[in-house]
Protein backbone atom coordinates (compact mmCIF):
# COMPACT_ATOMS: atom_id res chain seq x y z
CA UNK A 1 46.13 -6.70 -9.51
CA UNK A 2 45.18 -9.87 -10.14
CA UNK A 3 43.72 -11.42 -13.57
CA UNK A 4 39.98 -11.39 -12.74
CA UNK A 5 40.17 -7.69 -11.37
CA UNK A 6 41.58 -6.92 -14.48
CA UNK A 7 38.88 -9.07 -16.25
CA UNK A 8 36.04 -7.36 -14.36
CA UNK A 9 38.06 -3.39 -15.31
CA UNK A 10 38.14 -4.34 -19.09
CA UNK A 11 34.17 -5.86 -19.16
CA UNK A 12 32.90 -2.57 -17.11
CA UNK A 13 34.98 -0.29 -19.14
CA UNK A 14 33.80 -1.73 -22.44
CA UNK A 15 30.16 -1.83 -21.04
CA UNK A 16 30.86 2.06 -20.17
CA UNK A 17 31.93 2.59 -23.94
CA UNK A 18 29.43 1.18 -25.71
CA UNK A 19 26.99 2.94 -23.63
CA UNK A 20 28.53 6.18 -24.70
CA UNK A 21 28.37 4.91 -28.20
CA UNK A 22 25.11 4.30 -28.54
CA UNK A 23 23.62 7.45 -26.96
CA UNK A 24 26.02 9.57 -28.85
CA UNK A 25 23.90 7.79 -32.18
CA UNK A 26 21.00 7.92 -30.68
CA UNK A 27 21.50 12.03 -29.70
CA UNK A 28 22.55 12.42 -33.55
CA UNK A 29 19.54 10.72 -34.53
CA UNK A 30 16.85 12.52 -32.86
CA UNK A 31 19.24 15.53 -34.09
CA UNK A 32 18.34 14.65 -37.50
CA UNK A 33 14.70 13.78 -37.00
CA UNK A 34 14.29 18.03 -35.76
CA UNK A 35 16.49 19.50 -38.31
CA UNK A 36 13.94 17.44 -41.03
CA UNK A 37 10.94 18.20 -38.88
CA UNK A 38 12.21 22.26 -38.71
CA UNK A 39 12.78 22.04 -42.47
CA UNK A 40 8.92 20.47 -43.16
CA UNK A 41 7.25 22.98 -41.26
CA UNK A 42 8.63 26.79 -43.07
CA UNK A 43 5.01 27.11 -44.27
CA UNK A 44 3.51 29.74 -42.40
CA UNK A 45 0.15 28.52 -40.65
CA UNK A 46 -2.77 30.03 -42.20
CA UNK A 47 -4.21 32.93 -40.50
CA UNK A 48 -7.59 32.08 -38.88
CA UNK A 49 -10.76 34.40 -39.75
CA UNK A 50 -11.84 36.85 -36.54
CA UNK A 51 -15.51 36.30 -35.87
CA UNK A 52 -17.08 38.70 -33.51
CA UNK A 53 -19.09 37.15 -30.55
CA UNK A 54 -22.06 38.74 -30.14
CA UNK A 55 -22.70 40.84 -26.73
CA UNK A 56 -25.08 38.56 -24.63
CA UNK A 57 -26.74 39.69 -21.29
CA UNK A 58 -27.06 36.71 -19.65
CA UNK A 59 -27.68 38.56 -15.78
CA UNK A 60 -31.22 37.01 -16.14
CA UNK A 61 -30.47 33.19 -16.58
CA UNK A 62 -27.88 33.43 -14.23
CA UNK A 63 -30.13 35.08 -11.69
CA UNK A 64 -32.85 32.18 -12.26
CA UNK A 65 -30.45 29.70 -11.90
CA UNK A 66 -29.51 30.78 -8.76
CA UNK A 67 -32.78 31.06 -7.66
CA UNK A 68 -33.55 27.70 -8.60
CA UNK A 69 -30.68 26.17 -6.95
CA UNK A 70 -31.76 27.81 -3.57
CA UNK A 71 -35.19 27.25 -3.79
CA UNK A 72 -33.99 23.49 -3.94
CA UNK A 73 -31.59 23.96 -0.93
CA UNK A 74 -33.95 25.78 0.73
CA UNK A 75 -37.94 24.80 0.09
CA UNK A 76 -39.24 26.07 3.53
CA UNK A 77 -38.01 29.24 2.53
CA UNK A 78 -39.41 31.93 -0.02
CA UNK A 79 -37.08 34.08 -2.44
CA UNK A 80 -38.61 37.66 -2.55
CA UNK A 81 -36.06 39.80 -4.16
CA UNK A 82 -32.97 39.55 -5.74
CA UNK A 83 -31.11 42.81 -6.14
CA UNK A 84 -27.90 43.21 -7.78
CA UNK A 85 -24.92 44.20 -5.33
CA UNK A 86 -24.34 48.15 -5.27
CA UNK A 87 -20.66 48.26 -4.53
CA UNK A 88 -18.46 46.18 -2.19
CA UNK A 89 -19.79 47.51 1.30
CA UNK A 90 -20.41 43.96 2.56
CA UNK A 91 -17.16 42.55 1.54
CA UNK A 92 -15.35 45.59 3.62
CA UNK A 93 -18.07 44.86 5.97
CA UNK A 94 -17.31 40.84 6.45
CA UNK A 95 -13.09 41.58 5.98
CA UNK A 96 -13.60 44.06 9.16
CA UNK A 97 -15.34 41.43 11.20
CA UNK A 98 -12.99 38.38 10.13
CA UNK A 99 -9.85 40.50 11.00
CA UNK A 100 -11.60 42.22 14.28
CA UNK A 101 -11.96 38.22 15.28
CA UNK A 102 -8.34 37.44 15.47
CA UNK A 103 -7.13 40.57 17.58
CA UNK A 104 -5.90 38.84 20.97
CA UNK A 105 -8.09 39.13 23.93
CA UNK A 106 -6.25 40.93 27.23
């Protein structure tokens, strides 16, 4: 080998070294920054108070705000009724028709 191979060896080797140095202080470091941070914090965190909420029926400002909102969408057009969903008949309903539209045709 000749002297500036060896030159270039020694400078990346010592490069490597002190790299290895430095994180192993900076690892210990942080190591002591969470042992002091685990030792601060023993104290148990005060328990906060329960509150009860109170039981709200809000079926009726949800059902104007729907209204609203399609009356806006919609002004030609006159809401008459709105009549809460009795079971799931038209989801089974639309689920049969969506799946009946993909069968292959022969």
């Amino acid at each position: 080998m000749t002297d500036a191979t060896l030159t270039a060896l020694r400078i990346a080797l010592t490069g490597y070294a002190l790299m290895a140095l430095i994180s192993m202080l900076c690892a210990g470091l942080i190591r002591l920054i969470v042992i002091g941070l685990a030792r601060g914090s023993r104290a148990k965190p005060a328990r906060a108070p329960e509150f009860e909420m109170p039981v709200r029926d809000d079926r009726a400002a949800v059902t104007a705000a729907i209204a609203a909102a399609a009356h806006i969408a919609l002004p030609r057009h006159r809401i008459l009724r709105i009549d809460p969903v009795q079971g799931a008949d038209w989801s089974r309903e639309s689920r049969a028709r969506l799946h009946g539209a993909h069968t292959p045709r022969r």
